[in-house]
Structures are given as structure tokens and as C-alpha cells.
C-alpha atoms as a PDB file:
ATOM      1  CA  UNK A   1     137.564 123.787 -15.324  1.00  0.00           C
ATOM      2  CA  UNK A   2     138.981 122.585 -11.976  1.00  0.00           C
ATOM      3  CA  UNK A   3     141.490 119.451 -12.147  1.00  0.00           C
ATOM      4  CA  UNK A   4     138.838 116.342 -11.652  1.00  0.00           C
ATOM      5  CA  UNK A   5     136.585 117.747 -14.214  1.00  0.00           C
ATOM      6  CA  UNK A   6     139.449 117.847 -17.008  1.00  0.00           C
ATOM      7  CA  UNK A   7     140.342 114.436 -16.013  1.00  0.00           C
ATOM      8  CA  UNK A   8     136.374 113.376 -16.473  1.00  0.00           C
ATOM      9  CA  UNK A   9     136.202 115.236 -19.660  1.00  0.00           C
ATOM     10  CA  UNK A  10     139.490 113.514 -20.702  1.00  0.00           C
ATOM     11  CA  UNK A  11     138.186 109.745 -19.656  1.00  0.00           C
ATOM     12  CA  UNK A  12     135.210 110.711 -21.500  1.00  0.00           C
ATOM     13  CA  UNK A  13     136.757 111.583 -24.963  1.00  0.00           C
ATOM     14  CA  UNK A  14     139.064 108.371 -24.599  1.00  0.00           C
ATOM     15  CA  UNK A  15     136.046 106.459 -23.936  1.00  0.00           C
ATOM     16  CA  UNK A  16     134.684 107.641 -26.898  1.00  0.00           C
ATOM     17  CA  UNK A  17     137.672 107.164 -29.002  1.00  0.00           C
ATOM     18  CA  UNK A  18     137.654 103.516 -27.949  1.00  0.00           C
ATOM     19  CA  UNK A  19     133.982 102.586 -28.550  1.00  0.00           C
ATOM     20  CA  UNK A  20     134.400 104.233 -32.059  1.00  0.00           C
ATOM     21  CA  UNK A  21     137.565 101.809 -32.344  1.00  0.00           C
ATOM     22  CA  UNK A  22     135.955  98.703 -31.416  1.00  0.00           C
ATOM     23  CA  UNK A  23     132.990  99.760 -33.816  1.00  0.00           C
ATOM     24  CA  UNK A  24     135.263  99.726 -36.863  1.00  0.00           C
ATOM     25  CA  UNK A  25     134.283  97.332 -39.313  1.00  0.00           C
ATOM     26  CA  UNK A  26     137.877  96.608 -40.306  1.00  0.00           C
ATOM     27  CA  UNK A  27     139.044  94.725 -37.553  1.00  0.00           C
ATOM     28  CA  UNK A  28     137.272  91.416 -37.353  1.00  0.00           C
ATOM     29  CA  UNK A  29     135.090  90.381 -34.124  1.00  0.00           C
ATOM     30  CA  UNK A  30     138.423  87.040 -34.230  1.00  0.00           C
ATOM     31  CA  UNK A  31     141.092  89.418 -34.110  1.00  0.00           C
ATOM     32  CA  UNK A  32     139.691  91.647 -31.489  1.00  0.00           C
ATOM     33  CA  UNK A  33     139.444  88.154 -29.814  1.00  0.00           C
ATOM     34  CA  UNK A  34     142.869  87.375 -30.509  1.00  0.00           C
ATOM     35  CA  UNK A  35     143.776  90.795 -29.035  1.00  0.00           C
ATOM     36  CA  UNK A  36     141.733  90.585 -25.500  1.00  0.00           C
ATOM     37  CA  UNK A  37     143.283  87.170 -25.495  1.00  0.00           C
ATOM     38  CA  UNK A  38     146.937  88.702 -25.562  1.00  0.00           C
ATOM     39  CA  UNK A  39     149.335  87.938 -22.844  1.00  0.00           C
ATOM     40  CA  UNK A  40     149.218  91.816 -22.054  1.00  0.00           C
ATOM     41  CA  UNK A  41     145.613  92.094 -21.519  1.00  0.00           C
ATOM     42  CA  UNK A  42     145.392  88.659 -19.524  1.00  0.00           C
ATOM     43  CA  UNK A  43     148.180  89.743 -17.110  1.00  0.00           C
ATOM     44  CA  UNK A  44     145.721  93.122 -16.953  1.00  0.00           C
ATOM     45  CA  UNK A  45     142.421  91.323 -16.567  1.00  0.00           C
ATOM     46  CA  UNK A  46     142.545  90.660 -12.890  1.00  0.00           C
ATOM     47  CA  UNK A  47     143.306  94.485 -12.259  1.00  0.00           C
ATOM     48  CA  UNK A  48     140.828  95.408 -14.778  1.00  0.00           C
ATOM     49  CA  UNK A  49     137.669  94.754 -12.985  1.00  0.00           C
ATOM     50  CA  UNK A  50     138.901  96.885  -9.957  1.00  0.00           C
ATOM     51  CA  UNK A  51     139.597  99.519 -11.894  1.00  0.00           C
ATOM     52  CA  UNK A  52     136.283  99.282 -13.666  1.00  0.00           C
ATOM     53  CA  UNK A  53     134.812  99.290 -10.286  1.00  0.00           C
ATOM     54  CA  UNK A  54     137.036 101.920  -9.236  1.00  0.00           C
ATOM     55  CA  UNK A  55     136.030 104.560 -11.966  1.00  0.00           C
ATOM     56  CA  UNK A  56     132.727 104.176 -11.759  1.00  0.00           C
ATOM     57  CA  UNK A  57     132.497 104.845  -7.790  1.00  0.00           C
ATOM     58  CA  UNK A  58     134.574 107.545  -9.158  1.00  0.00           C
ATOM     59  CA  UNK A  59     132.075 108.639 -11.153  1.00  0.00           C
ATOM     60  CA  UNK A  60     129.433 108.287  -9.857  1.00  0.00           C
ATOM     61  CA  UNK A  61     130.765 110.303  -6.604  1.00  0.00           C
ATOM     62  CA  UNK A  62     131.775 113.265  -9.448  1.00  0.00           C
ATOM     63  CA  UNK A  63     127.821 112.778 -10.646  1.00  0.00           C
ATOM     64  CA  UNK A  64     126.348 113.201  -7.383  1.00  0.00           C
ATOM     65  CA  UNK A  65     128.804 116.529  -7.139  1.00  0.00           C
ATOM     66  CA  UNK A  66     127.274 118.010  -9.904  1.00  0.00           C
ATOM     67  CA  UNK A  67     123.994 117.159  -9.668  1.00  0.00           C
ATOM     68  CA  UNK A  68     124.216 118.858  -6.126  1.00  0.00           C
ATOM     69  CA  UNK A  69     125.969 121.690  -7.567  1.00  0.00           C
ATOM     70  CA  UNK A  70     123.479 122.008 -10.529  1.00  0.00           C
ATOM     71  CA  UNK A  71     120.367 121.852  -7.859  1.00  0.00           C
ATOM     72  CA  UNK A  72     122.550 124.312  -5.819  1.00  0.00           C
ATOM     73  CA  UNK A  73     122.770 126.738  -8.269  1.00  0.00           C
ATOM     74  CA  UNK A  74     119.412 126.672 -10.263  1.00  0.00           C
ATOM     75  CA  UNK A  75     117.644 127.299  -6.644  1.00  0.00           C
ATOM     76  CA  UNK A  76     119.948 129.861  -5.956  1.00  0.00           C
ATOM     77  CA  UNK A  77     119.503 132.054  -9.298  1.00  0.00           C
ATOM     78  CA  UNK A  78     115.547 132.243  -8.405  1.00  0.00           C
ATOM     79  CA  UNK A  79     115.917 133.269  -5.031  1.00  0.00           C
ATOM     80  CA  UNK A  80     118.684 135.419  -4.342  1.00  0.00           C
ATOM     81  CA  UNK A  81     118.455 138.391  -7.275  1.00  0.00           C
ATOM     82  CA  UNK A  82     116.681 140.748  -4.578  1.00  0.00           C
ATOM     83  CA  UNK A  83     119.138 143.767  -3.541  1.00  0.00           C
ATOM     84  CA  UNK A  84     121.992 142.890  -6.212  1.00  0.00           C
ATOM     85  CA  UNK A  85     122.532 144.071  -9.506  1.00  0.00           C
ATOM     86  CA  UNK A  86     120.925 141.771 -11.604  1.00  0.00           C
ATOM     87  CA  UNK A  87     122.609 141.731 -14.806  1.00  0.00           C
ATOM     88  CA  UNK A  88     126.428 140.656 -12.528  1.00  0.00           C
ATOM     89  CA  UNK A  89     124.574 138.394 -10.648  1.00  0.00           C
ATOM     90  CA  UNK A  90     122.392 136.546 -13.470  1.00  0.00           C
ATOM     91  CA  UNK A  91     125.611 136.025 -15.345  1.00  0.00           C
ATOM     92  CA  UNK A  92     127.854 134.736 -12.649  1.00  0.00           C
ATOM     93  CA  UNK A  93     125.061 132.640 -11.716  1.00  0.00           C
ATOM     94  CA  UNK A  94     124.090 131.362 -15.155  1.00  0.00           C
ATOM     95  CA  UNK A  95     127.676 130.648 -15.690  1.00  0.00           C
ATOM     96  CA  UNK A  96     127.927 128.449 -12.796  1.00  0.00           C
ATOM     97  CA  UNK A  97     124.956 126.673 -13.065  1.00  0.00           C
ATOM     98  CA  UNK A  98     125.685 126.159 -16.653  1.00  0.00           C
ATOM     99  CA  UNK A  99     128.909 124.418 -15.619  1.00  0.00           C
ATOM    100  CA  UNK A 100     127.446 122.061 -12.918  1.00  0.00           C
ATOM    101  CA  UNK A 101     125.437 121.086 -15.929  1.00  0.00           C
ATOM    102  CA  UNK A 102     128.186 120.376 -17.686  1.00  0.00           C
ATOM    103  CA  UNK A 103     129.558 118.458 -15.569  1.00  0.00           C
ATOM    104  CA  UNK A 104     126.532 116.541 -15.275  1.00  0.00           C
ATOM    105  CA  UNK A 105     126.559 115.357 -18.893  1.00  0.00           C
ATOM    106  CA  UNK A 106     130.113 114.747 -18.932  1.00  0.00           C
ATOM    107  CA  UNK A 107     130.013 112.288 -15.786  1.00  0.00           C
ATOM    108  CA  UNK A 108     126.586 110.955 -17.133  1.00  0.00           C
ATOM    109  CA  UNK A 109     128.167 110.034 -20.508  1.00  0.00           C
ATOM    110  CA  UNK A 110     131.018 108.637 -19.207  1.00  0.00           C
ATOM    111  CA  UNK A 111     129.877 106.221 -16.847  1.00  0.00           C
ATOM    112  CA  UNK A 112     127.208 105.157 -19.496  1.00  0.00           C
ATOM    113  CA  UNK A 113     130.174 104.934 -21.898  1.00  0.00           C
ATOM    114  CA  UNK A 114     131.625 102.413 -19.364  1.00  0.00           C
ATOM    115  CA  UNK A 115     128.672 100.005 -19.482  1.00  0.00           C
ATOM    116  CA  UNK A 116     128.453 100.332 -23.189  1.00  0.00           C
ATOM    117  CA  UNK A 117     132.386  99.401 -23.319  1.00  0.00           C
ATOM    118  CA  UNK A 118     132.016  96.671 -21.330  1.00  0.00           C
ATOM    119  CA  UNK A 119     128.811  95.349 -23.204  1.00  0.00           C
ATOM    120  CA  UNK A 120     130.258  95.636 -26.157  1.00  0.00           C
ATOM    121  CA  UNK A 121     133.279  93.730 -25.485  1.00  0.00           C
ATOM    122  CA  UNK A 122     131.229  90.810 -24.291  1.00  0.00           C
ATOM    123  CA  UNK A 123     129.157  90.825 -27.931  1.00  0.00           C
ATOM    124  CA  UNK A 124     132.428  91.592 -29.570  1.00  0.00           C
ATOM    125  CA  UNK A 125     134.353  88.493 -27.683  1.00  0.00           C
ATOM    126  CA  UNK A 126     130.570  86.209 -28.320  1.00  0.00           C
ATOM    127  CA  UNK A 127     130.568  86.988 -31.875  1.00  0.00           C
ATOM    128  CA  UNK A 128     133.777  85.542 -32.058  1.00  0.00           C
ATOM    129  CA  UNK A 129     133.084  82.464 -30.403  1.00  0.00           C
ATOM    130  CA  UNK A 130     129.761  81.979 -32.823  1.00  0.00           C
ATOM    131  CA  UNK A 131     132.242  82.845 -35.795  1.00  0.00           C
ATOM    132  CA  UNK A 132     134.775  80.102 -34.730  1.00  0.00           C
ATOM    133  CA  UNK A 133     131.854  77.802 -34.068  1.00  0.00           C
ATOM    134  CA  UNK A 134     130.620  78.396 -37.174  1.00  0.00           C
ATOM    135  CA  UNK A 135     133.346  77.562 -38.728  1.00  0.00           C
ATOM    136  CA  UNK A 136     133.934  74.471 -36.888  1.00  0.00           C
ATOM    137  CA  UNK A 137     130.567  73.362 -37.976  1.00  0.00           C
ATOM    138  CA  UNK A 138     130.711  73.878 -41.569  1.00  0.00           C
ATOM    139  CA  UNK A 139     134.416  71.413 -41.780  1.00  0.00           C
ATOM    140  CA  UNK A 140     131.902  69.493 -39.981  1.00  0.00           C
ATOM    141  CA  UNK A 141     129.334  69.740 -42.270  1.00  0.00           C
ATOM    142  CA  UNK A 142     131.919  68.803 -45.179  1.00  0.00           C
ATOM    143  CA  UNK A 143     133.257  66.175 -43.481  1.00  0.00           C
ATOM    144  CA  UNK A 144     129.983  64.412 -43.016  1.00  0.00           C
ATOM    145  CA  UNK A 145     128.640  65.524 -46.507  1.00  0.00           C
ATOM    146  CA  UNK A 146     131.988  63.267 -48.134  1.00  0.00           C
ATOM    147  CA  UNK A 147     131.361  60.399 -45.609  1.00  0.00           C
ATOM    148  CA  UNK A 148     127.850  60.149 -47.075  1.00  0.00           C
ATOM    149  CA  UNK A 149     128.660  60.570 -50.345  1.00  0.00           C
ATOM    150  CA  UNK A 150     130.887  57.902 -49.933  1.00  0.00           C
ATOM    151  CA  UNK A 151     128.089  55.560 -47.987  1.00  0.00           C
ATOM    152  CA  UNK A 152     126.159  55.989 -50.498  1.00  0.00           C
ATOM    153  CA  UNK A 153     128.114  54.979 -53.301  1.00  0.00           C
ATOM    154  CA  UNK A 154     128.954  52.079 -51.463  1.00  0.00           C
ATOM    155  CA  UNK A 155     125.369  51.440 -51.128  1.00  0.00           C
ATOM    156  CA  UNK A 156     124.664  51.964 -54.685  1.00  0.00           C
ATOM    157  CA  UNK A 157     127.190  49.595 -55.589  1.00  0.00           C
ATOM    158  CA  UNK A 158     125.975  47.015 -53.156  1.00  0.00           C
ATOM    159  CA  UNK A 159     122.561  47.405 -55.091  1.00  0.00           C
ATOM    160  CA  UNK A 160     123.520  47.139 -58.597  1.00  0.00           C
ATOM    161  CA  UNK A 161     125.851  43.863 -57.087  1.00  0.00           C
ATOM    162  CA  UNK A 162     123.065  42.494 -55.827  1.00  0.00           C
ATOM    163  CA  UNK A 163     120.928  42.657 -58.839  1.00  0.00           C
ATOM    164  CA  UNK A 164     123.555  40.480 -61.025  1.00  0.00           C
ATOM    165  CA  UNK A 165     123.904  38.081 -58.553  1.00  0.00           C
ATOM    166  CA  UNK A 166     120.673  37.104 -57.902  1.00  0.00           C
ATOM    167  CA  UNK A 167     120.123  37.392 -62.284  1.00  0.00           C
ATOM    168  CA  UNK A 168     122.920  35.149 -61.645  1.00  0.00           C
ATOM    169  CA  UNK A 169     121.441  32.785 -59.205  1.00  0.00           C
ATOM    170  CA  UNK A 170     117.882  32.736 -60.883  1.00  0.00           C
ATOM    171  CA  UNK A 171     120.490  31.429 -64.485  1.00  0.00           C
ATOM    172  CA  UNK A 172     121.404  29.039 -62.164  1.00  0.00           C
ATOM    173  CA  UNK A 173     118.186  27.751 -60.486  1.00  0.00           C
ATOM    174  CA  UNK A 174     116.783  28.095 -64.179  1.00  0.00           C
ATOM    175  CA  UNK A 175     119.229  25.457 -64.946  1.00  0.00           C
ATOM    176  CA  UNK A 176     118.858  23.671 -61.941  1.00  0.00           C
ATOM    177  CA  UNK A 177     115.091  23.356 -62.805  1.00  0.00           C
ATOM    178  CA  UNK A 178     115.757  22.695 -66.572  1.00  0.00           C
ATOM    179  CA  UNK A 179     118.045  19.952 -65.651  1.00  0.00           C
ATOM    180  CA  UNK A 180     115.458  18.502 -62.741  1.00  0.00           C
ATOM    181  CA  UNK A 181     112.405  18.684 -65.206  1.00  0.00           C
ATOM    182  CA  UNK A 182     114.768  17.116 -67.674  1.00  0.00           C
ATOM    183  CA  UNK A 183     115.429  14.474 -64.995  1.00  0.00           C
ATOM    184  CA  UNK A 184     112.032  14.035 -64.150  1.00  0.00           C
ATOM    185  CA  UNK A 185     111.008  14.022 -67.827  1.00  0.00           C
ATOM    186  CA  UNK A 186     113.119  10.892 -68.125  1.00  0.00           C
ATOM    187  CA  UNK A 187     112.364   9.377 -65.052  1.00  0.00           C
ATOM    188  CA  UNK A 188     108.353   9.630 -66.094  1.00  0.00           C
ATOM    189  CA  UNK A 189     109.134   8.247 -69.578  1.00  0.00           C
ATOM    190  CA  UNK A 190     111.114   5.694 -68.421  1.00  0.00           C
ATOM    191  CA  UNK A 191     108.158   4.791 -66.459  1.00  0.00           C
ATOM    192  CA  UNK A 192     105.338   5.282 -69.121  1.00  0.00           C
ATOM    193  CA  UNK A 193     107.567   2.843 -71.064  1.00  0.00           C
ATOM    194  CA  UNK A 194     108.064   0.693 -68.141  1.00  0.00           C
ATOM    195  CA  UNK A 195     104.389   0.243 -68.024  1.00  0.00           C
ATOM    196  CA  UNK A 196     103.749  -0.546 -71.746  1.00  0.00           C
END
């Protein structure tokens, strides 16, 4: 395996490695937020998405290699067994167009594994903000379910309040009429006796 193809193979098992990391379940989607909030990784973000962009020109130059080389070699095996031995040829031939392949998958993997790395730290970083909203929401939710408790026990107070005072008030209009009719009870028997 020539030099670039080790270090394809090698950017492929490290991206690997890290989508398996950022799939554990251990680490919380607010700590991985915590952690591509770091003062490391902002001081890296600005170089990050040229070297995203980087690698996957890289790639997919190292793709269009080995598709070439894999067309190159599966024509080849058809076409030129006439005149050679066949069993030297078929292998050296098989071999090579079993490493373009190879190499195919490798390059194909990894520059999928870049989009998948990328997606995933978008969902990863969203999750966290719908966690912290979340979260916001239900102190939220408490706050405003003790301010109406609150209301409404005011309220209900008001009510029962209410309900005494105007017994209250009604005792004294009662009076108030008692003390009238009285009035007028004297007032029209003064009068009856006026007139006898």
C-alpha cells in the first residue's frame, strides 16, 4: 500500500473511531456542547472548515484515482490474457484490480464518514440547545405554575371576603329597613291616631 493510501486508510479508521465516540451514550449531547464550545476548538473553528474542505478535495481527487485505476484494470484483465500465461497474469491482474477496489471503498467511506461527522455534530450541538431550552421552559413552567397558585388564592380569598361583607351589608340594610318600617310604622300610627 503506497504512502497516500495508508494515510486514507488511517483518516478512515480515525474517522470511525470518532463517530463511534460521539455516538456514546455516556457523554451528554450538553457536555459535548460544552466541549465544541472550548476555547481550543473555537480558536480551531475558523481553520476547521478549510480543512474540511481541504480533505474532501483530497478525497475526492484519491476517489477519482481509484475509480480510474479500478476501470483500468477490470478492462484490462478481459482483454489482454491472449499470448501470456494466464495463471501469472490473472493473478497479478486480480491483485491489482482488487486493490483499486480497495481503495475505492476506503476513499468512499471516508468522505461519507466526513458528512456523517459533520451532520452529526450539528444534531449533537441542536440537541443541546433543545435540552437547555427545555430546561429553561420547565423553571418557566414552575415559575408561572406558583404565580397562579398564588393568584388564585388571592382570588379565592377575595371571594369568600366578599361573601361576608355583603352578609354583612344585607345585616345592615336589614336593619336599616327594620328601623325605616319601624319609622314608618310610627309615622302611619301617629297619623291613624291623628285622624281619630
Amino acid at each position: 500500500m503506497s504512502l497516500q493510501w495508508c494515510i486514507a486508510a488511517g483518516f478512515l479508521y480515525s474517522e470511525i473511531f470518532f463517530v463511534l465516540f460521539l455516538l456514546v451514550p455516556i457523554i451528554s449531547p450538553t457536555k459535548w456542547k460544552e466541549i465544541f464550545n472550548s476555547r481550543l476548538i473555537k480558536n480551531l473553528r475558523p481553520k476547521a472548515n478549510v480543512f474540511f474542505n481541504f480533505v474532501i478535495v483530497c478525497l475526492i481527487i484519491l476517489l477519482l484515482d481509484a475509480s480510474r485505476d479500478m476501470i483500468k484494470y477490470s478492462d484490462s484483465q478481459t482483454k489482454s490474457t491472449i499470448g501470456k500465461p494466464k495463471e501469472t497474469f490473472v493473478n497479478i491482474e486480480a491483485v491489482k484490480e482488487f486493490r483499486s477496489q480497495r481503495n475505492l471503498y476506503i476513499t468512499g467511506m471516508s468522505l461519507f464518514l466526513m458528512f456523517v461527522i459533520r451532520r452529526l455534530v450539528v444534531l449533537i450541538t441542536t440537541t443541546a440547545d433543545l435540552i437547555q431550552d427545555l430546561d429553561y421552559t420547565k423553571r418557566d413552567n414552575v415559575t408561572l405554575k406558583n404565580e397562579l397558585s398564588t393568584v388564585l388564592e388571592a382570588k379565592l380569598r377575595l371571594t369568600k371576603m366578599v361573601p361576608e361583607e355583603q352578609s354583612e351589608k344585607s345585616e345592615v340594610e336589614k336593619v336599616d329597613l327594620s328601623d325605616k318600617d319601624e319609622k314608618l310604622r310610627s309615622r302611619s300610627k301617629t297619623r291613624v291616631k291623628k285622624e281619630e
